[in-house]
Protein backbone atom coordinates (compact mmCIF):
# COMPACT_ATOMS: atom_id res chain seq x y z
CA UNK A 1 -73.06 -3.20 -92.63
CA UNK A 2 -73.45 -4.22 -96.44
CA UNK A 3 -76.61 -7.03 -95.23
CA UNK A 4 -77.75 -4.83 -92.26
CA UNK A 5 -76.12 -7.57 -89.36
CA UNK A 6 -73.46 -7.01 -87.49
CA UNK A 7 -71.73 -10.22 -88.41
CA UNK A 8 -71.96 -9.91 -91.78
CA UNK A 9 -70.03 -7.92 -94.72
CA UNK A 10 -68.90 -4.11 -93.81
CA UNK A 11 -67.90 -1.94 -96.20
CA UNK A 12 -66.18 1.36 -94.95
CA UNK A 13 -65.19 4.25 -96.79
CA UNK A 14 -62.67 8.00 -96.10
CA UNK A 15 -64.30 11.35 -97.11
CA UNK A 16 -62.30 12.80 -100.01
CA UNK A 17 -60.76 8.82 -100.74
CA UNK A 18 -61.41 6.85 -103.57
CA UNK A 19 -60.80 3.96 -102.09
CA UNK A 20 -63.38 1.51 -100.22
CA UNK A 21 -62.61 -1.38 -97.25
CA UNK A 22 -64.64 -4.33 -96.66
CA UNK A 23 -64.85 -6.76 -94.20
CA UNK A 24 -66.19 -10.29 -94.66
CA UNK A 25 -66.40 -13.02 -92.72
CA UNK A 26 -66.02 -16.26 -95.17
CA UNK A 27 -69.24 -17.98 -94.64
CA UNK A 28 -70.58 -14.56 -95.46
CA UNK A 29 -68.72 -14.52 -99.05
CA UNK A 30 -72.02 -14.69 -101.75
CA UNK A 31 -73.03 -11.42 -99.95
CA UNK A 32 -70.27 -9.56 -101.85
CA UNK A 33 -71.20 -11.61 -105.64
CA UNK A 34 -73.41 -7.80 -106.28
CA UNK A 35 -70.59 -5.47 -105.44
CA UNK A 36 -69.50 -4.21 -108.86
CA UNK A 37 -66.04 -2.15 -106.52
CA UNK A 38 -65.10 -6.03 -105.96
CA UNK A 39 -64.74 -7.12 -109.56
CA UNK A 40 -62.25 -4.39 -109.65
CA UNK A 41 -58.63 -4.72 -109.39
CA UNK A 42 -57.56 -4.47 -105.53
CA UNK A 43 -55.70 -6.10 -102.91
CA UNK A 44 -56.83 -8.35 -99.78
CA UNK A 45 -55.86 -10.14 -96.61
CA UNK A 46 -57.30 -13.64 -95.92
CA UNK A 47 -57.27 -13.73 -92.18
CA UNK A 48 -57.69 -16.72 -89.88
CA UNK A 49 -56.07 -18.75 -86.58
CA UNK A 50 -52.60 -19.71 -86.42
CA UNK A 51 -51.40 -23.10 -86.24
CA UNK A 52 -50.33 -22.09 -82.77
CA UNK A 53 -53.42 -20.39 -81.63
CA UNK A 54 -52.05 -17.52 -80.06
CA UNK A 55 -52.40 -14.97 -82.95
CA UNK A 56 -54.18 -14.59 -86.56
CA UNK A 57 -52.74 -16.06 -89.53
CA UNK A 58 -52.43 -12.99 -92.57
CA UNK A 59 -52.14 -14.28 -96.29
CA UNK A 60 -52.07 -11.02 -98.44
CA UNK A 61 -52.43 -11.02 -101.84
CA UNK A 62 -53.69 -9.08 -104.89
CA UNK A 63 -56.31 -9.54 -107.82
CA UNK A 64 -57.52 -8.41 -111.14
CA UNK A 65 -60.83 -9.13 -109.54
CA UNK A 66 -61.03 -9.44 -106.03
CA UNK A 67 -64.12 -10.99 -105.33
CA UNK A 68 -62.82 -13.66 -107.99
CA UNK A 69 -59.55 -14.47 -106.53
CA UNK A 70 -61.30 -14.27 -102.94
CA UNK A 71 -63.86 -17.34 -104.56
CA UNK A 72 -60.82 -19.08 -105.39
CA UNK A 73 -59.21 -19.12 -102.28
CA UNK A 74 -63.15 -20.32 -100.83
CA UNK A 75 -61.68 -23.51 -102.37
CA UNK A 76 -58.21 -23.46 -101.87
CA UNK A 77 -57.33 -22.31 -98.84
CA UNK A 78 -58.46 -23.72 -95.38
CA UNK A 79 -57.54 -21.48 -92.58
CA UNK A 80 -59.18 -18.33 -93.26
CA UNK A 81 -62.29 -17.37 -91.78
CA UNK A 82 -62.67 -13.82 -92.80
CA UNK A 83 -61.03 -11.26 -95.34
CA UNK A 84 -60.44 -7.91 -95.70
CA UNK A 85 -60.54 -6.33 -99.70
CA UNK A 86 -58.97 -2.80 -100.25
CA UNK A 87 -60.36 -1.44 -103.92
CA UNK A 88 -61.40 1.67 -105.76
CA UNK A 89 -64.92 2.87 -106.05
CA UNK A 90 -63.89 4.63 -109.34
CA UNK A 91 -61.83 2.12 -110.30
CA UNK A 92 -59.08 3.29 -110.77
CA UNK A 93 -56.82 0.67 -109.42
CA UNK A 94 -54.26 -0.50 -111.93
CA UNK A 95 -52.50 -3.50 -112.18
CA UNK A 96 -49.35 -2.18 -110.68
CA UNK A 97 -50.73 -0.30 -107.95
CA UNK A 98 -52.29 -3.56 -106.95
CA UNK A 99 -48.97 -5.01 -107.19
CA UNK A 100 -47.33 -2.64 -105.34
CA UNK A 101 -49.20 -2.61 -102.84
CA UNK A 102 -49.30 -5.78 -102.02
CA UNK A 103 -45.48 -6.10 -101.99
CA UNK A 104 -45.98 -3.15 -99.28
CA UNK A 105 -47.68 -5.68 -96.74
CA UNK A 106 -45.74 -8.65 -97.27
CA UNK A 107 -42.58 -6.12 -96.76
CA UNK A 108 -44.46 -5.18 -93.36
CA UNK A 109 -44.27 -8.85 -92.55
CA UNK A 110 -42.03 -10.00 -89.86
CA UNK A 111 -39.81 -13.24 -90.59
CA UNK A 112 -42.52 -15.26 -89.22
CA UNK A 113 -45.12 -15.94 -92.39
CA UNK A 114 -48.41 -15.80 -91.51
CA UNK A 115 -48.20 -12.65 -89.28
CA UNK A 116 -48.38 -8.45 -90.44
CA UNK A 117 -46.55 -6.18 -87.88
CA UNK A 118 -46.55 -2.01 -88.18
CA UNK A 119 -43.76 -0.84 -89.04
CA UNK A 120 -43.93 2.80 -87.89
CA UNK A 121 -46.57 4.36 -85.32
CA UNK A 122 -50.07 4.08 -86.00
CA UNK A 123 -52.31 6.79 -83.77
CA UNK A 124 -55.86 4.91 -83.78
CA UNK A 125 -59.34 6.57 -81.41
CA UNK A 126 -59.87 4.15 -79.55
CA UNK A 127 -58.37 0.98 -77.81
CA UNK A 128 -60.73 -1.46 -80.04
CA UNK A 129 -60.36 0.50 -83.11
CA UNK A 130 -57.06 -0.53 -82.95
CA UNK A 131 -57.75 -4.29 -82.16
CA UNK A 132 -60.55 -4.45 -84.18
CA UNK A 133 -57.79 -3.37 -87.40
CA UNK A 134 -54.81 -5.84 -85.92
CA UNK A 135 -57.22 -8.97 -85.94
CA UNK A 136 -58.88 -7.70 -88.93
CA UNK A 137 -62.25 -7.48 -87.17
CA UNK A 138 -64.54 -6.38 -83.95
CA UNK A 139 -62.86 -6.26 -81.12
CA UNK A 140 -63.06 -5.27 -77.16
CA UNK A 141 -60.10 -3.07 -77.15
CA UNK A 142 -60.16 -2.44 -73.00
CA UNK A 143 -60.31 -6.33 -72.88
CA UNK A 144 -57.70 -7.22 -76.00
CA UNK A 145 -55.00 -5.40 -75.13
CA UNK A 146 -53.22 -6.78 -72.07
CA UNK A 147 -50.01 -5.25 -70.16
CA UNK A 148 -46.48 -7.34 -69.70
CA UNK A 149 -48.17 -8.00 -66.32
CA UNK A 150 -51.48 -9.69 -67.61
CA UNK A 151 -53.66 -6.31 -66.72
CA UNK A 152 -56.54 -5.70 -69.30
CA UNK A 153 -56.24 -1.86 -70.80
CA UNK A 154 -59.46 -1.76 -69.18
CA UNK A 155 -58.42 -2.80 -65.63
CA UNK A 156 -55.25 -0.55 -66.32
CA UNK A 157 -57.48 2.49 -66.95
CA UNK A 158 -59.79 1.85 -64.45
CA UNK A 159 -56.98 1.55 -61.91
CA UNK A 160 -55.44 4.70 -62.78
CA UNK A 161 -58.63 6.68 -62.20
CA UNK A 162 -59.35 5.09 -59.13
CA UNK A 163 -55.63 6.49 -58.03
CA UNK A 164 -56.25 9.63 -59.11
CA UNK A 165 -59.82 10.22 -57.12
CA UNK A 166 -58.03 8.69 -54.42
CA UNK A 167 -55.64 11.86 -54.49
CA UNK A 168 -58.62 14.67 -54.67
């Protein structure tokens, strides 16, 4: 948590990775005007509700400077209420890598603009660790994820080891 609140920025970083995540909500934007990794070259994801409501809206893109392009889209684009920035604490970014990888998530688009799918298997730790990455912030996984028959994961789970005490 880059301000200390759980709302605001959140920077995360891998042991033995040069690279650095962060989180921001939009209103929360000026926070990120300090972070010297952000004037960097990197790519991002402007997240925010569909025109349909039933799913996020994705718009990825990448930047010489990220926190620059991400104050341009502050005035350009509407629908985004929070983005995620991928950079290099070393910088060492380049151009192309930038561009490359960008071209990787807009290849891991479906048809549908406006929407990222995986495209192979993706192991996560927990139920909301993986919501929390697919909507691009905090998120309930035992109440987010739902079965074909409208079951929460956590009424699922909580089924199954009722069933098997019941056994014992």
């Amino acid at each position: 948590m880059i301000d200390g609140s759980a709302t605001g920025p959140i920077a995360a970083e891998i042991i033995n990775w040069t690279g650095q995540v962060v989180l921001v909500p939009r209103s929360e934007l000026h926070e990120l005007a300090g972070r010297e990794q952000l004037r960097g070259t990197g790519i991002y994801i402007l997240v925010g509700p569909s025109e349909h409501g039933d799913a996020d809206r994705v718009y990825p893109g990448e930047a010489d400077s990220v926190y620059w392009r991400l104050k341009e889209h502050d005035k350009e684009k509407d629908f985004w209420t929070r983005a995620v920035a991928i950079t290099s604490k070393d910088m060492n970014l380049t151009k192309a890598h930038g561009r490359y990888l960008e071209s990787r998530l807009i290849q891991m688009a479906p048809a549908e603009p406006g929407f990222l799918r995986f495209t192979e298997d993706v192991e996560f730790t927990s139920p909301s660790a993986a919501a929390s990455t697919v909507v691009g912030g905090n998120r309930n996984g035992r109440e987010t994820w739902v079965t074909k028959a409208g079951e929460t994961y956590g009424t699922f789970k909580q089924r199954q080891i009722e069933a098997a005490e019941a056994k014992r």
